[in-house]
Protein backbone atom coordinates (compact mmCIF):
# COMPACT_ATOMS: atom_id res chain seq x y z
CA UNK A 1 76.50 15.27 119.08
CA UNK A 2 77.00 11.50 119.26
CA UNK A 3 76.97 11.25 123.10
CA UNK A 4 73.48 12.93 123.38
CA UNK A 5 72.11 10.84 120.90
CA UNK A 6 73.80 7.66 122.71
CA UNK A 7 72.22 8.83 125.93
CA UNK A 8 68.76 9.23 124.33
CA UNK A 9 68.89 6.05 122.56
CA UNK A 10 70.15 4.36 126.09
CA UNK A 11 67.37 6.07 128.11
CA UNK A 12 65.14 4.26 124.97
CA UNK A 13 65.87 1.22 126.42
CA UNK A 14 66.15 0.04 122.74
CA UNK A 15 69.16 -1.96 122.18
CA UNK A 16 69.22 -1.92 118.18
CA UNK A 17 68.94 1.95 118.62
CA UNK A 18 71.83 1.62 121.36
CA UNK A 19 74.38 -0.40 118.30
CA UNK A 20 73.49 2.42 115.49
CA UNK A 21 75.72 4.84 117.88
CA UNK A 22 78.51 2.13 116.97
CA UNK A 23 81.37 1.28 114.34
CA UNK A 24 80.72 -2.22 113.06
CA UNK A 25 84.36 -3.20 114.18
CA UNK A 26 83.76 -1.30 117.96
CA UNK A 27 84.87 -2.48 121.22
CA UNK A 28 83.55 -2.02 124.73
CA UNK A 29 85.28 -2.53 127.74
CA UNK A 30 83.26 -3.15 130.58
CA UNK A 31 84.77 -4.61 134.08
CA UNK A 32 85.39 -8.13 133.43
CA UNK A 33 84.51 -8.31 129.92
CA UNK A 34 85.13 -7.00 126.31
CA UNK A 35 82.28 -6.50 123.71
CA UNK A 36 83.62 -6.82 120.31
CA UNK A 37 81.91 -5.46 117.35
CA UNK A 38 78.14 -3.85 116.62
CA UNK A 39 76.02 -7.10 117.25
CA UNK A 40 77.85 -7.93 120.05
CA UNK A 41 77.41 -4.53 121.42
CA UNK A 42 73.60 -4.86 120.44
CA UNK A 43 73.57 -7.90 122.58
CA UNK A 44 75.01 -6.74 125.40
CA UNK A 45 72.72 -4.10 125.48
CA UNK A 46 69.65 -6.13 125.32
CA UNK A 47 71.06 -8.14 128.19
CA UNK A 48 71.56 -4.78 130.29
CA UNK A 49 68.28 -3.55 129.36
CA UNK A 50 66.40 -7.46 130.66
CA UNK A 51 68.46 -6.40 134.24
CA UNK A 52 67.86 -2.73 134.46
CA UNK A 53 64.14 -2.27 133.61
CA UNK A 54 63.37 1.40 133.86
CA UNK A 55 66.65 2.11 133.71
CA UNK A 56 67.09 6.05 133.30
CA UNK A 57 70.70 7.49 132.42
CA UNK A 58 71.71 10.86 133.58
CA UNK A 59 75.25 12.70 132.52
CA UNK A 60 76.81 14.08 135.14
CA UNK A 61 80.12 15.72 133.73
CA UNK A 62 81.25 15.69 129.98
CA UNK A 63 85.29 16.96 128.86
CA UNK A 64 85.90 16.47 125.71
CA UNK A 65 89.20 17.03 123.80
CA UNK A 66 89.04 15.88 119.80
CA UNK A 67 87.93 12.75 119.26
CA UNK A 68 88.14 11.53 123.07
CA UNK A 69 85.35 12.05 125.57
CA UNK A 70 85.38 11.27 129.50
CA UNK A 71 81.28 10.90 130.60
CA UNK A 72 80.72 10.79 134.52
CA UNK A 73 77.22 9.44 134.83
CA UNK A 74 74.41 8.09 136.66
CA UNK A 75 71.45 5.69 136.31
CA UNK A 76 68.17 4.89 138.24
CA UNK A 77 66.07 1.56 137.70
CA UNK A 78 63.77 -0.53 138.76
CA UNK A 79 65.91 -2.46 141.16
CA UNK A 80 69.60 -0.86 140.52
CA UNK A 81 71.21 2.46 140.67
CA UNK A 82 74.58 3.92 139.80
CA UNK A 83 76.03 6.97 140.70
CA UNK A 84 79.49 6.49 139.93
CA UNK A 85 79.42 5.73 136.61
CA UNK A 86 82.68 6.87 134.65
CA UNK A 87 82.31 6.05 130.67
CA UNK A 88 85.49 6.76 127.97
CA UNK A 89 85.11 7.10 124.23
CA UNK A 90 86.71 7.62 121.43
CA UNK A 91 84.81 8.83 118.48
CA UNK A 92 85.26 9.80 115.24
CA UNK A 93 83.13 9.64 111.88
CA UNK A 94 80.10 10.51 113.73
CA UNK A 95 80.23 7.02 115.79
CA UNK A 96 81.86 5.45 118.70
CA UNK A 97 84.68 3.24 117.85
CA UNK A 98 86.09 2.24 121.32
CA UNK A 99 84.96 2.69 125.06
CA UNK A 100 85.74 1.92 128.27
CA UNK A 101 83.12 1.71 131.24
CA UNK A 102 83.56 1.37 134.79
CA UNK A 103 80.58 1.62 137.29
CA UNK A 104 79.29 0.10 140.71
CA UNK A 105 76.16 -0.87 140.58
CA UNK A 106 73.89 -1.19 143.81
CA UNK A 107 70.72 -2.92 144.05
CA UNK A 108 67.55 -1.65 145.95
């Protein structure tokens, strides 16, 4: 399943193993910006991973229906946590091709 391998690969903390999950032409939507396509994704990734050291991802909730998929989800790190993270994807050929991601991150 391409959402527990996208978790694994995020709790990795490896960004290049992050962008396999991806299509080349992908696009993430994160509050107050869009990541277009896989190296871009890889980037942003590696930039997440430099802020959130120890960063560990938990899924809270997953509903699936086809090739869309709502995650509700949490994460714990060094110096940030979320707990109300809310994740959207559509996926199809065995990788993500578009998501959305909306989360409030609180530091301590």
């Amino acid at each position: 399943m391409v959402i527990e391998d996208h978790l694994a690969a995020l709790n990795s903390g490896e960004a290049g193993r992050i962008a396999t999950d991806y299509a080349e032409d992908a696009i993430v939507v994160l509050p107050g910006r869009v990541v277009v396509g896989k190296e871009a994704i890889r980037a942003a990734f590696a930039e997440n991973a430099e802020s959130s050291s120890g960063a560990r991802y938990a899924a809270l909730s997953v509903t699936e229906s086809s090739d869309l998929l709502l995650l509700e989800w949490r994460m714990d790190a060094d110096s940030v946590s979320v707990t109300d993270g809310i994740d959207t994807f559509l996926i199809y050929e065995g990788v993500i091709h578009r998501q959305t991601s909306r989360f409030t991150p609180v530091e301590g």
